[in-house]
N, C-alpha and C. Protein backbone atom coordinates (compact mmCIF):
# COMPACT_ATOMS: atom_id res chain seq x y z
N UNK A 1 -16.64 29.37 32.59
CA UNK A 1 -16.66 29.03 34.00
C UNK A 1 -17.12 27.60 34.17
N UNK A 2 -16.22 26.76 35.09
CA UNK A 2 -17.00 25.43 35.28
C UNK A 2 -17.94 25.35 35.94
N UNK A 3 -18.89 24.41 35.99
CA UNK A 3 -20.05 24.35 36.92
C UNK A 3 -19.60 23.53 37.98
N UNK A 4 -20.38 23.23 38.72
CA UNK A 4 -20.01 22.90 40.10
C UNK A 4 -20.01 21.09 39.87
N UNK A 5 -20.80 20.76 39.24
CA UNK A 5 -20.48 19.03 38.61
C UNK A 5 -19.04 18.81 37.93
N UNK A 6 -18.79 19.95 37.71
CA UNK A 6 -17.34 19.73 36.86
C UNK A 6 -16.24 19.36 37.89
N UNK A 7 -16.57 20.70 38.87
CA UNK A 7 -15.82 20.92 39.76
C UNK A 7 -15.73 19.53 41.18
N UNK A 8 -16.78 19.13 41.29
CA UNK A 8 -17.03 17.53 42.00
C UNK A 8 -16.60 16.29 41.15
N UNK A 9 -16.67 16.58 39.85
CA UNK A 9 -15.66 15.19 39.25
C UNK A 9 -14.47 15.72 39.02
N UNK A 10 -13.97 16.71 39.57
CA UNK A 10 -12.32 17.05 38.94
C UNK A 10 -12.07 16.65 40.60
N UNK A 11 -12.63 16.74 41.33
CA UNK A 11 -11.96 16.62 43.01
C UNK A 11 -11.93 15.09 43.36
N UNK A 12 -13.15 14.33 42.30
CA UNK A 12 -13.01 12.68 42.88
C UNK A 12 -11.96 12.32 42.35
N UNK A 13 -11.64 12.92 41.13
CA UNK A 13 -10.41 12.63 40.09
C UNK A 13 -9.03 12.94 41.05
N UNK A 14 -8.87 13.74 41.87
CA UNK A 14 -7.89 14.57 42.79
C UNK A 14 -7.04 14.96 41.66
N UNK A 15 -7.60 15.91 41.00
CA UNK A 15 -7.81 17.20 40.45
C UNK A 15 -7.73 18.41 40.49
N UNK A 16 -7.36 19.39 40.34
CA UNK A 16 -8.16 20.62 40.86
C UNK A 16 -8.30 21.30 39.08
N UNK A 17 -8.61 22.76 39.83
CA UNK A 17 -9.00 23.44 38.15
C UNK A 17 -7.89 24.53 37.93
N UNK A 18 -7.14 24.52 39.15
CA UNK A 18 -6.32 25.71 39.62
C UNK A 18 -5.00 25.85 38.27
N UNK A 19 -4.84 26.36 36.83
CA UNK A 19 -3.78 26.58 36.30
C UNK A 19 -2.45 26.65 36.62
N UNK A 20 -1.73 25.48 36.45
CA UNK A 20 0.07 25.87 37.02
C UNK A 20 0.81 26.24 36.00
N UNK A 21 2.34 27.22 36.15
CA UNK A 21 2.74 27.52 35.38
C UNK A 21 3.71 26.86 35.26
N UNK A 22 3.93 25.96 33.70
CA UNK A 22 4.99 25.14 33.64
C UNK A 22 6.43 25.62 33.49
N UNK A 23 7.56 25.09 34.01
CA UNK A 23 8.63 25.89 33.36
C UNK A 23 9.56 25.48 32.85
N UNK A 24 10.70 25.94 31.88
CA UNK A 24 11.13 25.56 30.50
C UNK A 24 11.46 24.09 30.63
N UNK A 25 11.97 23.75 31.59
CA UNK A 25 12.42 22.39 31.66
C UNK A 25 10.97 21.27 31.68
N UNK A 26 9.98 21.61 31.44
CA UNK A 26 8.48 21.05 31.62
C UNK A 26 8.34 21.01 30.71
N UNK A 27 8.63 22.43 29.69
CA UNK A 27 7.88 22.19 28.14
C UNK A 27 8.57 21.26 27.42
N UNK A 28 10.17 21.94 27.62
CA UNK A 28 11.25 20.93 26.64
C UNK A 28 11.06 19.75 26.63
N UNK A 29 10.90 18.93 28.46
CA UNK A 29 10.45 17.57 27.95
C UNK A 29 8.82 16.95 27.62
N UNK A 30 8.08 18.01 27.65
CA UNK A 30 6.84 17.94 26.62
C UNK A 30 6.77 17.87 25.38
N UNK A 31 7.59 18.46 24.72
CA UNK A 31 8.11 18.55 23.37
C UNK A 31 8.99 17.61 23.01
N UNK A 32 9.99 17.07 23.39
CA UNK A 32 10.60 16.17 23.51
C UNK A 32 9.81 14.57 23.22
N UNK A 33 8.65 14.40 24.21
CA UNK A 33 7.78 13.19 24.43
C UNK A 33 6.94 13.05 23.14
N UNK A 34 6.32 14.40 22.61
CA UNK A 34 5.73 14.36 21.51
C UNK A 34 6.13 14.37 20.16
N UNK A 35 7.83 14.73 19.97
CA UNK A 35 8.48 13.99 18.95
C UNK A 35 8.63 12.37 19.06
N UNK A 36 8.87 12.41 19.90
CA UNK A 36 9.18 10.53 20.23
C UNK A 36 7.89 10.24 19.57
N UNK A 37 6.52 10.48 19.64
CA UNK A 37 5.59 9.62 19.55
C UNK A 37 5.50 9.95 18.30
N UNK A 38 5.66 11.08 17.80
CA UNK A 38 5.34 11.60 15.99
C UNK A 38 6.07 11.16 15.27
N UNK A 39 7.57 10.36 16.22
CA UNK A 39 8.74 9.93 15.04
C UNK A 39 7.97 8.36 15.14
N UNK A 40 7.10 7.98 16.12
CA UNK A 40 6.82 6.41 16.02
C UNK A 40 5.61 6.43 15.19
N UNK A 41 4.77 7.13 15.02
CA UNK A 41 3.39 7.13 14.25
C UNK A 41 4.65 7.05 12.56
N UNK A 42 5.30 7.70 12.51
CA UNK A 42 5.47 8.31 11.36
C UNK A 42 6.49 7.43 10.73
N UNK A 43 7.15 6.26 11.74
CA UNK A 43 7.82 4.64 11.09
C UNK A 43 6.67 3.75 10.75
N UNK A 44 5.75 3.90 11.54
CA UNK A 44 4.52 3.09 11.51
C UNK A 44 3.62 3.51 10.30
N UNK A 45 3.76 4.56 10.42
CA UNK A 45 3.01 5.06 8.95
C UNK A 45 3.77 4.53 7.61
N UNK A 46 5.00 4.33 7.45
CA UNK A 46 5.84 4.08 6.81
C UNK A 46 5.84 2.38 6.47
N UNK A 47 5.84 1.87 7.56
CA UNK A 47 6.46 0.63 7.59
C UNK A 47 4.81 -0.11 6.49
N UNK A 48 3.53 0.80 7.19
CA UNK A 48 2.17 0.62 6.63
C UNK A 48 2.05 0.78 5.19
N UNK A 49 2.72 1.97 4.56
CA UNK A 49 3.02 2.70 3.20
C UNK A 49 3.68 1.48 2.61
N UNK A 50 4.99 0.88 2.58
CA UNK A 50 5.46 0.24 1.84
C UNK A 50 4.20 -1.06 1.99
N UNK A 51 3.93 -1.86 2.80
CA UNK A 51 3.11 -2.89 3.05
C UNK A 51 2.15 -2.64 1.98
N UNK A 52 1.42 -1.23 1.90
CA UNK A 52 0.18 -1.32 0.70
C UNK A 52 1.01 -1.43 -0.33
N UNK A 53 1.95 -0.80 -0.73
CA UNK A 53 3.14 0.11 -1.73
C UNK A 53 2.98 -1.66 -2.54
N UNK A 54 3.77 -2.90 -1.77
CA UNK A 54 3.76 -3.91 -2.17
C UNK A 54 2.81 -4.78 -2.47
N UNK A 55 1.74 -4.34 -2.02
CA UNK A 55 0.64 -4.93 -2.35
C UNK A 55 -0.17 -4.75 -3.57
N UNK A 56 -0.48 -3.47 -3.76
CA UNK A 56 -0.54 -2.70 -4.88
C UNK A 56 0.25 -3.20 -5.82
N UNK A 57 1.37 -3.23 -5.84
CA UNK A 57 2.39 -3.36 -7.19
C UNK A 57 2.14 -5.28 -7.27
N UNK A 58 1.98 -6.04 -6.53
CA UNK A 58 1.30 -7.62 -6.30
C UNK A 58 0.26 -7.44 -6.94
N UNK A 59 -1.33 -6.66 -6.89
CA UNK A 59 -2.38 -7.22 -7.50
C UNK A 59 -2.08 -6.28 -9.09
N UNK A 60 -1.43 -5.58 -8.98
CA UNK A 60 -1.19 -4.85 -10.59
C UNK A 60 -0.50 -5.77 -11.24
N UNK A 61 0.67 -7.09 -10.65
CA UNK A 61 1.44 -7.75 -11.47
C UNK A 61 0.23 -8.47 -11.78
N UNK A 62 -0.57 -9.04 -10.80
CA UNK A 62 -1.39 -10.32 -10.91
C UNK A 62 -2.15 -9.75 -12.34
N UNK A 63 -2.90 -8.69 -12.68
CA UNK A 63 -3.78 -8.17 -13.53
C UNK A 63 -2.74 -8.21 -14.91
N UNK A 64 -1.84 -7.62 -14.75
CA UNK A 64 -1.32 -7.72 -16.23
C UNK A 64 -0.99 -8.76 -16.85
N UNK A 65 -0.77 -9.84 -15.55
CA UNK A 65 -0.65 -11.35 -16.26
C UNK A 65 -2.11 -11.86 -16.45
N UNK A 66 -2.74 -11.83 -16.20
CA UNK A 66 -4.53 -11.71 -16.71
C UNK A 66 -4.50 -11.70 -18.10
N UNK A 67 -4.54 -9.81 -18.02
CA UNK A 67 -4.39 -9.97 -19.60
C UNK A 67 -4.24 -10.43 -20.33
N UNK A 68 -2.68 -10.37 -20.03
CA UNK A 68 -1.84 -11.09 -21.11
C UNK A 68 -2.02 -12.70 -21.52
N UNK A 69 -1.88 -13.20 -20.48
CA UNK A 69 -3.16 -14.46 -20.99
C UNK A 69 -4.32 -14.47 -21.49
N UNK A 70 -5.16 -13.56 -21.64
CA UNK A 70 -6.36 -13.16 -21.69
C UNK A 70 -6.04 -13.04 -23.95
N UNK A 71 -5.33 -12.00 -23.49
CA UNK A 71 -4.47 -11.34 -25.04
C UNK A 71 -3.91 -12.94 -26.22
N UNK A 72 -3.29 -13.77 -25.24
CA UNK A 72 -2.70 -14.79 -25.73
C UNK A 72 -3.49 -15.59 -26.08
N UNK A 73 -4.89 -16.17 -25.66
CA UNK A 73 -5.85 -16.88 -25.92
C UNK A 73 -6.59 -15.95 -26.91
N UNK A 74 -6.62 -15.29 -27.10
CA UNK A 74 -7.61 -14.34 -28.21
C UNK A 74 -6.53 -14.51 -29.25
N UNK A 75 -5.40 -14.56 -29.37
CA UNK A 75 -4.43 -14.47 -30.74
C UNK A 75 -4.63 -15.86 -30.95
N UNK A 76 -4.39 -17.19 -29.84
CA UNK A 76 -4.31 -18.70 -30.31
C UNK A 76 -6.21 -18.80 -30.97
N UNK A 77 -7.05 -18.08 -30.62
CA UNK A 77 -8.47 -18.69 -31.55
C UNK A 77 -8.41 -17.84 -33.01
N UNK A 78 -7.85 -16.56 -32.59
CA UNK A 78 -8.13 -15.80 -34.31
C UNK A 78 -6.85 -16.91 -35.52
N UNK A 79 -6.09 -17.21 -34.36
CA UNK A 79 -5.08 -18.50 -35.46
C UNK A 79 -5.56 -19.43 -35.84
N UNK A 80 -6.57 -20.14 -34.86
CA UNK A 80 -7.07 -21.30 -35.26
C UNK A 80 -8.27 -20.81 -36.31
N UNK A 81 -8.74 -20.02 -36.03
CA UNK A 81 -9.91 -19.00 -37.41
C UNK A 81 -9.27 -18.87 -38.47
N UNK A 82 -8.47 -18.82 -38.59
CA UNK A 82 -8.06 -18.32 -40.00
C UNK A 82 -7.38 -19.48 -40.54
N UNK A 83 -6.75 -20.29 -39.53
CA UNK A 83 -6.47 -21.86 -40.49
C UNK A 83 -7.16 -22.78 -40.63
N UNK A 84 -8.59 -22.76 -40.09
CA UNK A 84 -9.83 -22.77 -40.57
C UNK A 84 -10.14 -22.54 -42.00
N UNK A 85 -10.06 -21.22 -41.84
CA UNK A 85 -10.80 -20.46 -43.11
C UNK A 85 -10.09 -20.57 -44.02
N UNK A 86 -8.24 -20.72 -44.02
CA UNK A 86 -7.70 -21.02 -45.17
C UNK A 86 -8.42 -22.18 -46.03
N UNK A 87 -8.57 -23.43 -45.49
CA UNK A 87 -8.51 -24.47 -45.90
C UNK A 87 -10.19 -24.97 -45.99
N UNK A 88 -11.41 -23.83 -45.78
CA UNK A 88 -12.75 -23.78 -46.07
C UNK A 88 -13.58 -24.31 -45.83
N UNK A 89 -13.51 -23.61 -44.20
CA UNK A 89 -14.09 -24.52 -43.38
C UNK A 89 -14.43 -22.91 -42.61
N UNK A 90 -15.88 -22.53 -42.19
CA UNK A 90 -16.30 -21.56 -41.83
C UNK A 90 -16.64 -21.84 -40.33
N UNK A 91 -16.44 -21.23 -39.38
CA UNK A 91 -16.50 -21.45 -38.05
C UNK A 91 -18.44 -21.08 -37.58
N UNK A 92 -18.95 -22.09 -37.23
CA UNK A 92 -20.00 -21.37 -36.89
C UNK A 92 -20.82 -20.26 -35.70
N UNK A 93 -21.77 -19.77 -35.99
CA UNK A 93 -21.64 -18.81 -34.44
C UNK A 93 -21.48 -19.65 -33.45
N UNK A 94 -21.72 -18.42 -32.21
CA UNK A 94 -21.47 -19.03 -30.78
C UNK A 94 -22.94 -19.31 -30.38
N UNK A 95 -23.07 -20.44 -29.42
CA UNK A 95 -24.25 -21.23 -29.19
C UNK A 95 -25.20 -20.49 -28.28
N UNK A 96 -25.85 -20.47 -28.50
CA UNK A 96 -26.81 -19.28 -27.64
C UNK A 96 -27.79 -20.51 -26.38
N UNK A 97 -27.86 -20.02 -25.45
CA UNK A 97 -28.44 -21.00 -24.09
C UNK A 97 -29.48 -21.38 -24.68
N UNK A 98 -30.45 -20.74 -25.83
CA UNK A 98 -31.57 -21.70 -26.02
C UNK A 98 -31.48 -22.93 -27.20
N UNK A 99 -30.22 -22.49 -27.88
CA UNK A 99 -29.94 -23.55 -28.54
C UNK A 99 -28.71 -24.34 -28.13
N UNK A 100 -28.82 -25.87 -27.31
CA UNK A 100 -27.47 -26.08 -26.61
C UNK A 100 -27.14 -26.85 -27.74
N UNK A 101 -27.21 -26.98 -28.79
CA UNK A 101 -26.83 -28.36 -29.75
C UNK A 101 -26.32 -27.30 -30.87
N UNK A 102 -26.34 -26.22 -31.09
CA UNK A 102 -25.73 -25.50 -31.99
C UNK A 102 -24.76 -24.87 -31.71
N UNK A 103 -23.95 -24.21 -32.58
CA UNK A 103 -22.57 -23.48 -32.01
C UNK A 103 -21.09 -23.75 -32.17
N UNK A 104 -20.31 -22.98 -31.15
CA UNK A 104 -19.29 -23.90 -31.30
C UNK A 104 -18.85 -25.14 -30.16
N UNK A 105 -17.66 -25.87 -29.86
CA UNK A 105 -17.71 -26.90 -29.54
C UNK A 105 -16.93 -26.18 -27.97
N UNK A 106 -17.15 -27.00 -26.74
CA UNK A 106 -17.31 -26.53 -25.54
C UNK A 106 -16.11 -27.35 -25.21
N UNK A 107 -15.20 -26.84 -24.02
CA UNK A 107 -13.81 -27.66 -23.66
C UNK A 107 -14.71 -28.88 -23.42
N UNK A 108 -14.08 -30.05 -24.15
CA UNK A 108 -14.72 -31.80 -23.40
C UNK A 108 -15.20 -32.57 -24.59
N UNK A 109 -15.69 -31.53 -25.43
CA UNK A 109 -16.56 -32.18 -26.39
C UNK A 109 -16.15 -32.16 -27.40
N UNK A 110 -16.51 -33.58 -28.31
CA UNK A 110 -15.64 -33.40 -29.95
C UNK A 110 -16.03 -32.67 -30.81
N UNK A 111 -14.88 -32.42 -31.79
CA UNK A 111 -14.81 -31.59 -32.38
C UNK A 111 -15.35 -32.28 -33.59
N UNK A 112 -16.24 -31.14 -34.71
CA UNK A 112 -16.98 -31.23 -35.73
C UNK A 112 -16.79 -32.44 -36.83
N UNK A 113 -16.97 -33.36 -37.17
CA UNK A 113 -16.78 -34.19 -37.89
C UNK A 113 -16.65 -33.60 -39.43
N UNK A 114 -17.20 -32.59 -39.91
CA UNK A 114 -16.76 -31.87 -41.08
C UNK A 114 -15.71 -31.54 -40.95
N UNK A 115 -14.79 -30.34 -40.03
CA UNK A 115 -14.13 -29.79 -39.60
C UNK A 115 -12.72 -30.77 -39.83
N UNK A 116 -12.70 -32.34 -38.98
CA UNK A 116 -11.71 -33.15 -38.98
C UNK A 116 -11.47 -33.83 -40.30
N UNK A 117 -12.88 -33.89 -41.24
CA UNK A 117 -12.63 -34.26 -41.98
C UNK A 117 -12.31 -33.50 -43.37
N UNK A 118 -12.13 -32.52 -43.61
CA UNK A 118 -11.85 -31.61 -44.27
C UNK A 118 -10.40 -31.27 -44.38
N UNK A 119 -9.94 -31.41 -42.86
CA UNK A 119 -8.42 -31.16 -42.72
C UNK A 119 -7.72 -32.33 -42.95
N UNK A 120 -8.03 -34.10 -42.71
CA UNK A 120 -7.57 -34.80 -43.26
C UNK A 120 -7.25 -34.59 -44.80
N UNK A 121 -8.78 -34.35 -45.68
CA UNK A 121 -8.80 -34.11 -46.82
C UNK A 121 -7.44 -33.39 -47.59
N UNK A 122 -7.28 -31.72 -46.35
CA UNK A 122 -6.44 -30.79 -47.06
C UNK A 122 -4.90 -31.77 -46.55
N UNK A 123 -4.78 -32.27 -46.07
CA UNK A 123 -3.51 -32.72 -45.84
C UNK A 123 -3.00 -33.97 -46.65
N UNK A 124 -4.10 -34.72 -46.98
CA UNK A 124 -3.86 -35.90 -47.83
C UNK A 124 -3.78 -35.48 -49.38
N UNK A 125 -4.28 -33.94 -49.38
CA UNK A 125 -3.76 -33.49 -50.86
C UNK A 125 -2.41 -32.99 -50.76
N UNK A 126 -2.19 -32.50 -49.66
CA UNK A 126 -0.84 -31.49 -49.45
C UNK A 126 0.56 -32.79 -49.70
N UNK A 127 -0.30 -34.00 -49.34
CA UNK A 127 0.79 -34.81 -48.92
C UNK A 127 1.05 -35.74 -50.59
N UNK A 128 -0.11 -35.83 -51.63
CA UNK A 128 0.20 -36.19 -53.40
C UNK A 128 0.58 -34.80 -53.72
N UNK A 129 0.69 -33.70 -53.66
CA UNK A 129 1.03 -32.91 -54.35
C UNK A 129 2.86 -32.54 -53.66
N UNK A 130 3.39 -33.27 -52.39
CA UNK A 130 4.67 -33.12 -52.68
C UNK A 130 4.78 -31.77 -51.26
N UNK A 131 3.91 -31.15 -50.82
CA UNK A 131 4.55 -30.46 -50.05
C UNK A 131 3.99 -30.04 -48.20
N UNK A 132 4.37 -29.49 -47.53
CA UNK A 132 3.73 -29.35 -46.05
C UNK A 132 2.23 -29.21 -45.90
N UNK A 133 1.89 -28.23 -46.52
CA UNK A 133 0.42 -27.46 -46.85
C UNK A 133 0.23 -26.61 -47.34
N UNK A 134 -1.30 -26.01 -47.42
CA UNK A 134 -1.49 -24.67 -48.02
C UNK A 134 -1.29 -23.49 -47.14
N UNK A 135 -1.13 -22.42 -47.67
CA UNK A 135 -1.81 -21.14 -46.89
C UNK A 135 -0.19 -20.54 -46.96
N UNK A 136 0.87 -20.82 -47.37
CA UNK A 136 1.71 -19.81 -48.07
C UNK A 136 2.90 -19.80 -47.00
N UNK A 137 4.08 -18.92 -47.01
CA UNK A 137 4.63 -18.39 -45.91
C UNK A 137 4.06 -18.08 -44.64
N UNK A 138 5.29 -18.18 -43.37
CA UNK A 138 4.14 -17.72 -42.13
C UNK A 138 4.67 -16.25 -42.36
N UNK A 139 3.87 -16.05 -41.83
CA UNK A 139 3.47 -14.39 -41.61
C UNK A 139 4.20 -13.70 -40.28
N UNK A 140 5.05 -13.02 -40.39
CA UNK A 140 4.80 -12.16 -38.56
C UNK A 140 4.84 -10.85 -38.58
């Protein structure tokens, strides 16, 4: 039952509480109005779906090219490690913050004076003995 406050804001409203009975031609286009709006939520929902759909598949491309750069720089240092190590020259650790003068060498800064000079060395032998260098066939 409404209370009587209900019943004084349903009358300022010009209102009443009185139930009418709708008839078929009332519902049909009730039903009618509320497909219209469920077919527009439901392009809109859609049109929203692909928008993430593409977005999603955008930051997943962006990440795998990450990687893969990520992947590609880890294969170009284990190459430069090992043609290093062919030619006997040991890479030293990585420089720890309390030691800034030890380590290895930081983008900017030159590279080891043993290191350059070692590889002159192996190349100025490679180059009296007649051939490219050491370390054999490439590998894949």
């Amino acid at each position: 039952m409404l209370a009587l406050a209900d019943l004084s804001d349903l009358a300022e409203l010009g209102q009443t509480n009185i139930v009418s009975r709708s008839t078929v031609s009332q519902v049909r286009a009730r039903i009618a109005q509320l497909r219209a709006e469920t077919a527009h939520k439901v392009t809109a929902a859609n049109f929203d779906f692909q928008q993430r759909l593409n977005e999603v598949r955008d930051s997943e491309a962006a990440e795998k090219q990450r990687r893969k750069e990520e992947k590609k720089r880890k294969r170009e240092e284990k190459r430069e490690e090992e043609a290093l190590g062919r030619i006997g020259v040991v890479k030293r650790a990585k420089a720890t913050d309390d030691e800034p003068g030890s380590g290895q060498r930081r983008a900017g800064e030159e590279p080891d004076v043993d290191v350059d000079q070692v590889q002159r060395e192996h190349d100025d032998m490679a180059a009296m003995m007649g051939f490219g260098g050491f370390g054999g066939k490439k590998r894949r």
